[in-house]
PDB file of N, CA and C in Angstrom:
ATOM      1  N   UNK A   1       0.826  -1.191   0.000  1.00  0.00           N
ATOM      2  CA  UNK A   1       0.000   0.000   0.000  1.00  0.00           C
ATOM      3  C   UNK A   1       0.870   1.254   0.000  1.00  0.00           C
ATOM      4  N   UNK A   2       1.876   0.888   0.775  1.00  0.00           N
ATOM      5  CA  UNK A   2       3.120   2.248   1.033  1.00  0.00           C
ATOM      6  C   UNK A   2       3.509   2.536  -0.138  1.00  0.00           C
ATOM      7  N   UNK A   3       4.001   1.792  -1.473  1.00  0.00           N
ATOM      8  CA  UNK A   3       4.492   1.786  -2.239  1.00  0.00           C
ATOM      9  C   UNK A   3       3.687   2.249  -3.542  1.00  0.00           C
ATOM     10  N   UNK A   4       2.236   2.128  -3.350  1.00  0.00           N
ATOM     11  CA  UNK A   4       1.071   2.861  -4.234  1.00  0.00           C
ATOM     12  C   UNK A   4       0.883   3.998  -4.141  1.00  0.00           C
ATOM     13  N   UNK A   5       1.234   4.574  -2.635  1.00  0.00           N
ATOM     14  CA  UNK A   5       1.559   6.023  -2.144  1.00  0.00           C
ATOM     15  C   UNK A   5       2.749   6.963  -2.819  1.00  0.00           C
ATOM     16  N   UNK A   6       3.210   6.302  -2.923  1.00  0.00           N
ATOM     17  CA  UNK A   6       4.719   6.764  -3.207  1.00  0.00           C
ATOM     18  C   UNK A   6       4.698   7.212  -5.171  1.00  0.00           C
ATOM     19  N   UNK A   7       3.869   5.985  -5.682  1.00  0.00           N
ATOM     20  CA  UNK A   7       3.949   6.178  -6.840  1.00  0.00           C
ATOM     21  C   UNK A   7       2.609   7.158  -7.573  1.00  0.00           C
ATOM     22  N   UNK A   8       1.934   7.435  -6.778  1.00  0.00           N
ATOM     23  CA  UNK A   8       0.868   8.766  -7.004  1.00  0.00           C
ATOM     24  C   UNK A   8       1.180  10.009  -6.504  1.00  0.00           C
ATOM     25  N   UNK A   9       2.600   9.890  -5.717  1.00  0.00           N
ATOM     26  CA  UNK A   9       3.124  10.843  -5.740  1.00  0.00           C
ATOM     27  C   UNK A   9       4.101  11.516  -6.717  1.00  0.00           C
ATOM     28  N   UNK A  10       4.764  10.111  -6.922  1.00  0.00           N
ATOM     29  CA  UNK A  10       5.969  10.474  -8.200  1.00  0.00           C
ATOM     30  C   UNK A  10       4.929  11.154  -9.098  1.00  0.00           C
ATOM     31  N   UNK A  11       3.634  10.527  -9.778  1.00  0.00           N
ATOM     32  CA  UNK A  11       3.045  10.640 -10.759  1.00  0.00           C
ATOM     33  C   UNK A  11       2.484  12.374 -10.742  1.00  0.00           C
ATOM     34  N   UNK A  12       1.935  12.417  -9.606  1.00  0.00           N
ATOM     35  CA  UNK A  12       1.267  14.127  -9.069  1.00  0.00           C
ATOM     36  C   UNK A  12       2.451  14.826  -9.443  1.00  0.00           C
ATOM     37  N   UNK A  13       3.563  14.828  -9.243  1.00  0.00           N
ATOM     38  CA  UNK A  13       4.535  15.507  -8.884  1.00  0.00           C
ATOM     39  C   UNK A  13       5.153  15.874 -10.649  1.00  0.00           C
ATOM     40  N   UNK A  14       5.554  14.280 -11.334  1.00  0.00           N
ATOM     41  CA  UNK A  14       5.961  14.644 -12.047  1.00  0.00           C
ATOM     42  C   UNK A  14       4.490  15.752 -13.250  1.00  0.00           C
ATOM     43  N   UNK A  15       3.530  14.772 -13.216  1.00  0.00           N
ATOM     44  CA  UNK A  15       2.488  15.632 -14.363  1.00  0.00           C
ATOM     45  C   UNK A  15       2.262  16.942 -14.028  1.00  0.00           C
ATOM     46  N   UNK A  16       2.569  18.190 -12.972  1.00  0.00           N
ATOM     47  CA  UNK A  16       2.885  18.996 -12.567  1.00  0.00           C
ATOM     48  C   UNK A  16       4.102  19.635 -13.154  1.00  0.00           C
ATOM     49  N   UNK A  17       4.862  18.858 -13.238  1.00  0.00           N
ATOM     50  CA  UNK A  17       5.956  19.449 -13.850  1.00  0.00           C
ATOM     51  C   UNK A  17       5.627  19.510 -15.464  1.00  0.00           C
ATOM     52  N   UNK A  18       5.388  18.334 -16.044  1.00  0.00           N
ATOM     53  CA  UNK A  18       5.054  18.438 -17.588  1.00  0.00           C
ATOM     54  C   UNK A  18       4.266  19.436 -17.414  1.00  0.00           C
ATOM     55  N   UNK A  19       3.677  19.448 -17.275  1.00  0.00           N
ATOM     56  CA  UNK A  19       2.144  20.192 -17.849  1.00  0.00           C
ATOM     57  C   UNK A  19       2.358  21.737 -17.775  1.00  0.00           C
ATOM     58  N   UNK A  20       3.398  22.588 -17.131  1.00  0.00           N
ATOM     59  CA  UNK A  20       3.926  23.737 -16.761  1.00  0.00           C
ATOM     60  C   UNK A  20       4.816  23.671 -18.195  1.00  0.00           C
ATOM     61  N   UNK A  21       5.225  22.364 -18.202  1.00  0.00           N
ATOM     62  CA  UNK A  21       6.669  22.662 -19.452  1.00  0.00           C
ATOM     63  C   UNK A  21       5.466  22.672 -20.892  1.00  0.00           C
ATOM     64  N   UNK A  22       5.074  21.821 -20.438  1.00  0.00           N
ATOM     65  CA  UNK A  22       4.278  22.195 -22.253  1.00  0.00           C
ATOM     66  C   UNK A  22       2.863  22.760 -22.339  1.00  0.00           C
ATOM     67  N   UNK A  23       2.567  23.640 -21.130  1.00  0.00           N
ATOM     68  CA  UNK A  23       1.730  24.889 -21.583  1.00  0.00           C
ATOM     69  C   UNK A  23       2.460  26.024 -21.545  1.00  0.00           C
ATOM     70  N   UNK A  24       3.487  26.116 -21.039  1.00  0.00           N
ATOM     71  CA  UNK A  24       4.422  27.507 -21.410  1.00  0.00           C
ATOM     72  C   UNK A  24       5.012  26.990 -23.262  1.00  0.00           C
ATOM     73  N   UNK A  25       4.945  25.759 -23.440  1.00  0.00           N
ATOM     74  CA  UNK A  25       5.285  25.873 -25.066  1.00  0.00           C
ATOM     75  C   UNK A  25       4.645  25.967 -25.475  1.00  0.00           C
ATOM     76  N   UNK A  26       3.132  25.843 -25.482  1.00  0.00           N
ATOM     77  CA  UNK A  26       1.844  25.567 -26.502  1.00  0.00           C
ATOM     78  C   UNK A  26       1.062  26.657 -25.858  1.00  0.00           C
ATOM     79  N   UNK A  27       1.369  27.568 -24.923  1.00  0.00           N
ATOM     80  CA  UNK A  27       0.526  28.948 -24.636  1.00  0.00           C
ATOM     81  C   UNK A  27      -0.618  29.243 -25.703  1.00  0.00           C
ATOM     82  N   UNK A  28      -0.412  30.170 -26.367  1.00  0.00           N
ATOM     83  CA  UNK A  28      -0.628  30.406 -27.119  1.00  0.00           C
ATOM     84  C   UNK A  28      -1.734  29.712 -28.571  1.00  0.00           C
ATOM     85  N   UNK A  29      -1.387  28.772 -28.539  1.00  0.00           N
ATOM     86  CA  UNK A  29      -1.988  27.205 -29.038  1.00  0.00           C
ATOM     87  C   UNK A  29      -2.902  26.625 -29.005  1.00  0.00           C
ATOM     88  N   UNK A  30      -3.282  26.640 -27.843  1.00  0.00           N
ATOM     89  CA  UNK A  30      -4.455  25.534 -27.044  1.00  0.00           C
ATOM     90  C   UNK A  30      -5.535  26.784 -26.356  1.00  0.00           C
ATOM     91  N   UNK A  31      -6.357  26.327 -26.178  1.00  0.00           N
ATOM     92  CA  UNK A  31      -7.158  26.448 -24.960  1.00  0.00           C
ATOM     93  C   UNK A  31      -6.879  25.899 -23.658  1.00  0.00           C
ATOM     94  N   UNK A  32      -7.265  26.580 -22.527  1.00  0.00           N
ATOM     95  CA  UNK A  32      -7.335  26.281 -21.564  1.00  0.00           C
ATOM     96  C   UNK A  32      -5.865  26.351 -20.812  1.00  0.00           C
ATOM     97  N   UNK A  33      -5.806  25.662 -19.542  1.00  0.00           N
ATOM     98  CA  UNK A  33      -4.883  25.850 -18.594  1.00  0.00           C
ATOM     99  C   UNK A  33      -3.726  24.827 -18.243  1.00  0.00           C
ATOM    100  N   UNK A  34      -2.849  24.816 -17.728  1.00  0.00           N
ATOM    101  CA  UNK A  34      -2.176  23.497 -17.335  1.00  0.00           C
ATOM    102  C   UNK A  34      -2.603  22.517 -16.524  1.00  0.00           C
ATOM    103  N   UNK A  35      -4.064  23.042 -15.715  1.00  0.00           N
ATOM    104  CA  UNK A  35      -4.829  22.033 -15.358  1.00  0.00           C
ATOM    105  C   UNK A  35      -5.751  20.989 -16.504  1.00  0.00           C
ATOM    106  N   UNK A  36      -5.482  21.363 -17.308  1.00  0.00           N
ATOM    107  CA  UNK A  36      -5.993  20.572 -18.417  1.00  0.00           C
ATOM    108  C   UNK A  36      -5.034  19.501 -18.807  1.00  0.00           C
ATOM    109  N   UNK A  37      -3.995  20.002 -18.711  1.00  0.00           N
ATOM    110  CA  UNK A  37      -2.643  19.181 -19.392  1.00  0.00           C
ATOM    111  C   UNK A  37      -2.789  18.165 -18.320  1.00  0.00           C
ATOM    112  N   UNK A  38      -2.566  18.581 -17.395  1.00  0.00           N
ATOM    113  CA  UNK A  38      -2.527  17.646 -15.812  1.00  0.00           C
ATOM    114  C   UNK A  38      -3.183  16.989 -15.889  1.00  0.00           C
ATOM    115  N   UNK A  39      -4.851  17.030 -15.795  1.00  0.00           N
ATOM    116  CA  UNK A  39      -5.772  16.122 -16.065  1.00  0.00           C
ATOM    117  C   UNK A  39      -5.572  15.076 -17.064  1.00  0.00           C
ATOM    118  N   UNK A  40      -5.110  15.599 -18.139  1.00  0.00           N
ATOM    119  CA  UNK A  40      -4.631  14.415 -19.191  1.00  0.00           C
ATOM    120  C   UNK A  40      -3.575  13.590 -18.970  1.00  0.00           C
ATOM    121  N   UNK A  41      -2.832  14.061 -18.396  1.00  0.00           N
ATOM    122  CA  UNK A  41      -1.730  13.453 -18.035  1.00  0.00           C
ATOM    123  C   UNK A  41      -1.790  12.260 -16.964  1.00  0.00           C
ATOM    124  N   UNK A  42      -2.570  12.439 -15.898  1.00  0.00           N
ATOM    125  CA  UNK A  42      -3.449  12.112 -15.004  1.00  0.00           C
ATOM    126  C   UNK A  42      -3.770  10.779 -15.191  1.00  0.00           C
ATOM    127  N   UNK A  43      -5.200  10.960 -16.155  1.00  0.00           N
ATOM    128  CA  UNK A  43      -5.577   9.812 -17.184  1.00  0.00           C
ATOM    129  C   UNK A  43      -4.684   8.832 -17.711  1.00  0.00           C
ATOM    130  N   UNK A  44      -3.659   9.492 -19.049  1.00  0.00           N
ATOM    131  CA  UNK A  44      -2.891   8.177 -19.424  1.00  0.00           C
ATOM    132  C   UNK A  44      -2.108   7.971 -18.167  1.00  0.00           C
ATOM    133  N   UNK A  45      -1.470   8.652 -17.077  1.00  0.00           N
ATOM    134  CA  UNK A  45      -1.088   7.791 -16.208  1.00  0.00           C
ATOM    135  C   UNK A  45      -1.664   6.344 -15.416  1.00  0.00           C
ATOM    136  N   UNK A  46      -3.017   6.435 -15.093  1.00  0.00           N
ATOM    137  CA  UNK A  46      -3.830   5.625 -14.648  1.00  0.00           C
ATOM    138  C   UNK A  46      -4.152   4.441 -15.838  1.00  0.00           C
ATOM    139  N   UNK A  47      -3.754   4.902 -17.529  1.00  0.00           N
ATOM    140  CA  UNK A  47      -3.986   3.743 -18.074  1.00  0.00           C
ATOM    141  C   UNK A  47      -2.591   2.992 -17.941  1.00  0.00           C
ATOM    142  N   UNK A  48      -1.449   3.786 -17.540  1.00  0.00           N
ATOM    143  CA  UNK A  48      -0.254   2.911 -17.424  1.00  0.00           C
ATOM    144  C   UNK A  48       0.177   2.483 -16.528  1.00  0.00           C
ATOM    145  N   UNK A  49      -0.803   2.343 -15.259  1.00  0.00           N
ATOM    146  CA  UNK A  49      -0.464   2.293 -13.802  1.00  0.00           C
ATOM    147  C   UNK A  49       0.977   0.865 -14.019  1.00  0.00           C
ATOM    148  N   UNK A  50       0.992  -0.701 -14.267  1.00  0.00           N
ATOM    149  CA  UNK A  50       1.169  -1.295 -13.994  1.00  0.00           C
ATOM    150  C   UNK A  50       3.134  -1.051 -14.437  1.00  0.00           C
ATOM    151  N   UNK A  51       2.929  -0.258 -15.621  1.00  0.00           N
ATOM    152  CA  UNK A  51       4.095  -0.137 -16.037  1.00  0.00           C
ATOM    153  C   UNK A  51       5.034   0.777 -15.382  1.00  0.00           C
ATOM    154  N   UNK A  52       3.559   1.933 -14.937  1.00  0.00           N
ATOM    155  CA  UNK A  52       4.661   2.910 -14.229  1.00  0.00           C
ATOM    156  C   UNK A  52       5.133   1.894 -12.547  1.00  0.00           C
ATOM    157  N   UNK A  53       3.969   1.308 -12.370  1.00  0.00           N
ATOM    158  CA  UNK A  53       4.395   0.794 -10.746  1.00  0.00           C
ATOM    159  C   UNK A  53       6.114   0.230 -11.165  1.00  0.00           C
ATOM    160  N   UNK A  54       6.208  -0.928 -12.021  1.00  0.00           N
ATOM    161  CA  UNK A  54       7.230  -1.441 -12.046  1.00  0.00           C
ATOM    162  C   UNK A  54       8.231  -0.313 -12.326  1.00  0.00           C
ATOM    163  N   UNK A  55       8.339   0.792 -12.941  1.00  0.00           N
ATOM    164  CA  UNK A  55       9.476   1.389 -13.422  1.00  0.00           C
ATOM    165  C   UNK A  55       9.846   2.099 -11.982  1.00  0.00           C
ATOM    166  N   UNK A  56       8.601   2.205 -11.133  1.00  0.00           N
ATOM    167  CA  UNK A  56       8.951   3.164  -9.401  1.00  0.00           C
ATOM    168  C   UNK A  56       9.029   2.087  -8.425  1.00  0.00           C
ATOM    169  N   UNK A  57       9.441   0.897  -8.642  1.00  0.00           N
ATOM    170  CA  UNK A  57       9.391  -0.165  -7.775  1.00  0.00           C
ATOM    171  C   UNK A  57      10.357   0.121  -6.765  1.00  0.00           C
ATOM    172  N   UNK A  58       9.952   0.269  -5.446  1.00  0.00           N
ATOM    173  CA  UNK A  58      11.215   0.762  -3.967  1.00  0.00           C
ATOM    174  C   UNK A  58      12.400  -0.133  -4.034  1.00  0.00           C
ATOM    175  N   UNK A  59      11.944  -1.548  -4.381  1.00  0.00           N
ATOM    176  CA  UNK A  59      12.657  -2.584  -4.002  1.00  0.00           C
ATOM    177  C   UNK A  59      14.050  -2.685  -4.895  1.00  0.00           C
ATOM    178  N   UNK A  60      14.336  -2.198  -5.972  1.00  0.00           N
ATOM    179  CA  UNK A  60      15.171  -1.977  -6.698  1.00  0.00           C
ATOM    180  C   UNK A  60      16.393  -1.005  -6.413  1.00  0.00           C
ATOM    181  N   UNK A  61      17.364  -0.847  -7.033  1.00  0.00           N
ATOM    182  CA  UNK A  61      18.646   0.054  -6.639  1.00  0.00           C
ATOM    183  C   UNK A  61      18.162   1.316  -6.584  1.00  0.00           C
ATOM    184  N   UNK A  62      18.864   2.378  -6.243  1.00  0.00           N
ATOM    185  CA  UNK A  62      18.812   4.147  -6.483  1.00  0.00           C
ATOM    186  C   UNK A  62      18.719   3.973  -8.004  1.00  0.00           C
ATOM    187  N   UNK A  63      19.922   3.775  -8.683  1.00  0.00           N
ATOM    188  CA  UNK A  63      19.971   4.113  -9.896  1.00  0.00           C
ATOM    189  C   UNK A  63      19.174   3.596 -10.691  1.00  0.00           C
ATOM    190  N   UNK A  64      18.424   2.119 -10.427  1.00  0.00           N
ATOM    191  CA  UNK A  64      17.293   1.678 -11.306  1.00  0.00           C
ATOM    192  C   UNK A  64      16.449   3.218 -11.412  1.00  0.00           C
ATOM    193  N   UNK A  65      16.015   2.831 -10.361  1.00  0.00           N
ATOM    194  CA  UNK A  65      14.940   4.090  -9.515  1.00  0.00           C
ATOM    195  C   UNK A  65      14.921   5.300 -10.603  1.00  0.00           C
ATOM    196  N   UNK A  66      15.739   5.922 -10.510  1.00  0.00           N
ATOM    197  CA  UNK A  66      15.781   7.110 -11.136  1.00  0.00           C
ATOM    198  C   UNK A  66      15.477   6.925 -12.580  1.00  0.00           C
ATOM    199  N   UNK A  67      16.625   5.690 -13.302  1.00  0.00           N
ATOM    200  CA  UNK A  67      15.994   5.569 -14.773  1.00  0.00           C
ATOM    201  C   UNK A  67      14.489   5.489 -14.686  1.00  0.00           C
ATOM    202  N   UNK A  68      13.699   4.399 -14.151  1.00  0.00           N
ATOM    203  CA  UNK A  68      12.007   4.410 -14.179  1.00  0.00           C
ATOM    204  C   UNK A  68      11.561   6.162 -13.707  1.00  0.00           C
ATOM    205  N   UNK A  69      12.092   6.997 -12.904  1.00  0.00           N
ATOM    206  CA  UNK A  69      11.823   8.318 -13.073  1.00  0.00           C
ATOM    207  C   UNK A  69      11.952   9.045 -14.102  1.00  0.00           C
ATOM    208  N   UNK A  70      13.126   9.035 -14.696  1.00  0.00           N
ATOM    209  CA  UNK A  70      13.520   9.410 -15.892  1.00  0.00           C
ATOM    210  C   UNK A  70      12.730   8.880 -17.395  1.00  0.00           C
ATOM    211  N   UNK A  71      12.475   7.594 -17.235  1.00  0.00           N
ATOM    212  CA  UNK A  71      11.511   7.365 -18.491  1.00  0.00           C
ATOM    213  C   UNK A  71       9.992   7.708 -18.163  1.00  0.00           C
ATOM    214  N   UNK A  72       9.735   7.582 -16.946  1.00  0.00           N
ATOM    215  CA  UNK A  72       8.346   8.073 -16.847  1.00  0.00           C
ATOM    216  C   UNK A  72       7.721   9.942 -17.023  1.00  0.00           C
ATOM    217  N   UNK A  73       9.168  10.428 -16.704  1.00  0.00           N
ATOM    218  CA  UNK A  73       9.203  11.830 -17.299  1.00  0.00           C
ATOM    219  C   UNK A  73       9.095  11.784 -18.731  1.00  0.00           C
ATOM    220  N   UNK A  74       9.882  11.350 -19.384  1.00  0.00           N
ATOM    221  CA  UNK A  74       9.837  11.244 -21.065  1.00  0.00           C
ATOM    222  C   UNK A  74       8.363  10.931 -21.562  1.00  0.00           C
ATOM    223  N   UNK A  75       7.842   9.635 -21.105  1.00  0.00           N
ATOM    224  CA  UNK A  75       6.721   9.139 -21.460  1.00  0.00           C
ATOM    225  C   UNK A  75       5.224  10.254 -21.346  1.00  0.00           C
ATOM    226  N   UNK A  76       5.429  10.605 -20.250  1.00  0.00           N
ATOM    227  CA  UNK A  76       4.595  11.549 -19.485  1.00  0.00           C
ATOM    228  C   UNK A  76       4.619  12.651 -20.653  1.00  0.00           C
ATOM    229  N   UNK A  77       5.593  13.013 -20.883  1.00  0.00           N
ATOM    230  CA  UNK A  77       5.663  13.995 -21.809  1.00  0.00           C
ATOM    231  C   UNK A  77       5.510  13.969 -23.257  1.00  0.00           C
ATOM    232  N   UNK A  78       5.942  12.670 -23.935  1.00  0.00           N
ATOM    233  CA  UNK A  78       5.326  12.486 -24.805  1.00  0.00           C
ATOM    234  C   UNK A  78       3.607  12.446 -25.029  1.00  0.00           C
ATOM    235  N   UNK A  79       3.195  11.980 -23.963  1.00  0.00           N
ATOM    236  CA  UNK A  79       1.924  11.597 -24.003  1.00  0.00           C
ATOM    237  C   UNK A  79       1.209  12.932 -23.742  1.00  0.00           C
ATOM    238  N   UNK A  80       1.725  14.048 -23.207  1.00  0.00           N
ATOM    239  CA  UNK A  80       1.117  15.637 -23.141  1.00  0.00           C
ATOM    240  C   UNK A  80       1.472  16.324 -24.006  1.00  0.00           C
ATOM    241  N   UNK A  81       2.517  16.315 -24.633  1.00  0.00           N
ATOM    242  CA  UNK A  81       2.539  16.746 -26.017  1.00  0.00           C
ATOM    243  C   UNK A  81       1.961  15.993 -26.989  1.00  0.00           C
ATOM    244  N   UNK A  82       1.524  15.088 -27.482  1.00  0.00           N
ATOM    245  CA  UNK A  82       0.111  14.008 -27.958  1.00  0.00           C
ATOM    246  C   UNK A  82      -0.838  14.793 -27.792  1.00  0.00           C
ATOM    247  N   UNK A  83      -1.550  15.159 -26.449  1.00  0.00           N
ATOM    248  CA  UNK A  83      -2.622  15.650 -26.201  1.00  0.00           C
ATOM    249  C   UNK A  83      -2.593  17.438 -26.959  1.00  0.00           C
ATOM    250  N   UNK A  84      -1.318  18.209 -26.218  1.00  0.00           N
ATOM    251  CA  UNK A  84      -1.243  19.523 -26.923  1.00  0.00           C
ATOM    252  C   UNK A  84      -1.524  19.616 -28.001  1.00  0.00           C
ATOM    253  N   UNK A  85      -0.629  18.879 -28.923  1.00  0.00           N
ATOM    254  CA  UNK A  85      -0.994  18.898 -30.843  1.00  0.00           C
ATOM    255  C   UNK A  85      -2.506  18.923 -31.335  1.00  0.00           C
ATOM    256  N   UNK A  86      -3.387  17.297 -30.186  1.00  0.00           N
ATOM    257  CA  UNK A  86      -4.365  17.320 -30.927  1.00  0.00           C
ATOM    258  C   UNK A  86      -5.306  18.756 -30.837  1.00  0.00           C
ATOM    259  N   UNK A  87      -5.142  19.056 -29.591  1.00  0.00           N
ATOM    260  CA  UNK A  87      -5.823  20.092 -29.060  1.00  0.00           C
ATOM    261  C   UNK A  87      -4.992  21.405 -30.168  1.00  0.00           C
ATOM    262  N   UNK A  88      -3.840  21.816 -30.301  1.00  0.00           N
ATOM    263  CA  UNK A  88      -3.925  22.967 -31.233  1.00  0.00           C
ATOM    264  C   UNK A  88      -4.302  22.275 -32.894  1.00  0.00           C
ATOM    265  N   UNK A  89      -4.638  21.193 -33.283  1.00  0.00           N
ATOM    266  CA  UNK A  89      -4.997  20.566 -34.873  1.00  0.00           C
ATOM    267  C   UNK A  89      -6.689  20.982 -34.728  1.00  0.00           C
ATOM    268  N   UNK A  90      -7.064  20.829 -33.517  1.00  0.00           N
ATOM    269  CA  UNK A  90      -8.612  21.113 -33.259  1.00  0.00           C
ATOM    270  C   UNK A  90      -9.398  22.727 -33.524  1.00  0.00           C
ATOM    271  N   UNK A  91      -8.035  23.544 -32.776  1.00  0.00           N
ATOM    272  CA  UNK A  91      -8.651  25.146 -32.803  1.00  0.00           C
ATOM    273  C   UNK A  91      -7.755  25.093 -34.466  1.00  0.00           C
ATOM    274  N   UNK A  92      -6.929  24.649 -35.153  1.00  0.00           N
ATOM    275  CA  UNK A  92      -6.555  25.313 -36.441  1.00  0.00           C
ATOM    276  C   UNK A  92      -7.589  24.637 -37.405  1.00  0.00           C
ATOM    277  N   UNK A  93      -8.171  23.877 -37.280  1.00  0.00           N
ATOM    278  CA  UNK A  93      -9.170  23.555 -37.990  1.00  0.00           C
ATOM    279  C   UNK A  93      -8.542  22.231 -38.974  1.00  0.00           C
ATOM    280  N   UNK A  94      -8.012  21.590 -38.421  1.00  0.00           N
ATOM    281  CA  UNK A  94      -7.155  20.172 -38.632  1.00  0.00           C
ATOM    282  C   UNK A  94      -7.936  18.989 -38.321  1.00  0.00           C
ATOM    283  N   UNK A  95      -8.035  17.769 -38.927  1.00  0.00           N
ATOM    284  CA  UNK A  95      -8.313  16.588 -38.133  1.00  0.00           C
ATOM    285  C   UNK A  95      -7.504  16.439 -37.282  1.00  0.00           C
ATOM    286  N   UNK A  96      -8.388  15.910 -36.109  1.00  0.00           N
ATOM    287  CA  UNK A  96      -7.992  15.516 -34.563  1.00  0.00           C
ATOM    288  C   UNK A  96      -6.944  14.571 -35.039  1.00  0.00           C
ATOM    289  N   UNK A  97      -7.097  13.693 -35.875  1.00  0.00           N
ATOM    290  CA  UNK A  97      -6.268  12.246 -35.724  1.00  0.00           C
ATOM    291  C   UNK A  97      -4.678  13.075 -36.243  1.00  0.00           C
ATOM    292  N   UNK A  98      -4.738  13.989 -37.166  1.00  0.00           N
ATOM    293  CA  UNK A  98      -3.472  14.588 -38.660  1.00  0.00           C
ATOM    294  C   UNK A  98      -2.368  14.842 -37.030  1.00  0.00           C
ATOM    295  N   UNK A  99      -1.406  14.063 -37.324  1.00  0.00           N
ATOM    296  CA  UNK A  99      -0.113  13.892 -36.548  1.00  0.00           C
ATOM    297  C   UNK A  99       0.774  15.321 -36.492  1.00  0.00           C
ATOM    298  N   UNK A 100       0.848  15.256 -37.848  1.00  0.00           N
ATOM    299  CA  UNK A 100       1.680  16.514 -38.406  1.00  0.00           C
ATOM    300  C   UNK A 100       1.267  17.335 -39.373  1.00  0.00           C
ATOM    301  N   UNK A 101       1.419  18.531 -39.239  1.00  0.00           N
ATOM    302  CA  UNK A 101       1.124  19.738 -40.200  1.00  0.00           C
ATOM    303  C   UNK A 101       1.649  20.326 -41.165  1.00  0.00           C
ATOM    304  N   UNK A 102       1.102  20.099 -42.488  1.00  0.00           N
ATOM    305  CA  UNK A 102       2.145  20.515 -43.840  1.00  0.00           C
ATOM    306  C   UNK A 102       1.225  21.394 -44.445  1.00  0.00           C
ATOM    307  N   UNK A 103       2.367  22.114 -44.905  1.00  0.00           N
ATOM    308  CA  UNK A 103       1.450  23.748 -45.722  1.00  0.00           C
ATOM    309  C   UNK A 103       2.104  22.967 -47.556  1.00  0.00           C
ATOM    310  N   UNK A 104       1.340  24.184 -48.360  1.00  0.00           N
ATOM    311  CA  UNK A 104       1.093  23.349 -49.666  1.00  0.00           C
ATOM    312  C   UNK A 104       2.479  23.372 -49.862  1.00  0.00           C
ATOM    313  N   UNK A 105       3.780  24.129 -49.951  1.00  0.00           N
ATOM    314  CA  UNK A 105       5.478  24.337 -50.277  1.00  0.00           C
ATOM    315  C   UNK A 105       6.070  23.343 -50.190  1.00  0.00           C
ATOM    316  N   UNK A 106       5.343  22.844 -48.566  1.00  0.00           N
ATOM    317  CA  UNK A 106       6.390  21.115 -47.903  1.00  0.00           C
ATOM    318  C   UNK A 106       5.974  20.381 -49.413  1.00  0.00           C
ATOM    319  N   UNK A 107       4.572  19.919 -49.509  1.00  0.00           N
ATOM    320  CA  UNK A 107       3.944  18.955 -49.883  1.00  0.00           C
ATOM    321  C   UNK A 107       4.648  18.789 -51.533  1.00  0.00           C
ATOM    322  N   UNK A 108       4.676  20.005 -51.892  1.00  0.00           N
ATOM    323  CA  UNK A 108       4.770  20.009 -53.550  1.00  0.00           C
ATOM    324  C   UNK A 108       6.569  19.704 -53.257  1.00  0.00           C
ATOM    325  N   UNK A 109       7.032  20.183 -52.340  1.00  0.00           N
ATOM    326  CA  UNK A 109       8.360  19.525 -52.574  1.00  0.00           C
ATOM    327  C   UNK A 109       9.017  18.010 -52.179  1.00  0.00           C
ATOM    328  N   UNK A 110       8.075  17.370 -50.961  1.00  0.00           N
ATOM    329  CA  UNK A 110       8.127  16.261 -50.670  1.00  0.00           C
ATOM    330  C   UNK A 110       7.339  15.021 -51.424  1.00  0.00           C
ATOM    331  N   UNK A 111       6.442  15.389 -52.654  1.00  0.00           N
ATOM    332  CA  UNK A 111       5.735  14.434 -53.257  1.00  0.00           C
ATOM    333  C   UNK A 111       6.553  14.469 -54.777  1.00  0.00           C
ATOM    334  N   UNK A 112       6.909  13.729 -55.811  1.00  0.00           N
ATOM    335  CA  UNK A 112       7.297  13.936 -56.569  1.00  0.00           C
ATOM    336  C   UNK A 112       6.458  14.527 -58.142  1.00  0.00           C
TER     337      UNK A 112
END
């Protein structure tokens, strides 16, 4: 139970941190607040509970430790920048799903 504690803390702590880093990049971008980001972040955390438990497992070295901190930062962040994009593809008038954004210059030079 101690150890479920520990890892909703890492998780609070770190999606707090993302969510500051990529609404000061996507300001401008999106709607809404970094409580939004958080909330999302939140979410896919809870769909990755089992993976994040193992990557914050106590029982392991310091230095394990930190790598599972360290990738769960990355992940975390990938997965809020995921959410940012779709959310600025939404206000530019983009499909939700369109990954990436090309104006007609890219296209006519990247298609033959």
């Amino acid at each position: 139970m101690d150890s479920e504690v520990k890892v909703d803390e890492a998780i609070a702590t770190i999606s707090s941190i993302v969510a500051i880093r990529l609404y000061n990049r996507y300001r401008n971008l999106i709607i809404g607040d970094n409580n939004d980001i958080r909330q999302e972040l939140w979410i896919w955390a809870q769909k990755k509970r089992a993976k994040i438990t193992e990557w914050l497992d106590p029982s392991q070295e310091e230095h394990d430790y930190q790598r599972g901190m360290h990738a769960l930062e990355k992940s975390m962040y990938r997965a809020g920048d995921r959410y940012c994009r779709t959310q600025k593809a939404t206000r530019s008038g983009y499909a939700t799903r369109d990954e990436v954004f090309y104006n007609r210059n890219v296209l006519e030079v990247i298609l033959p």
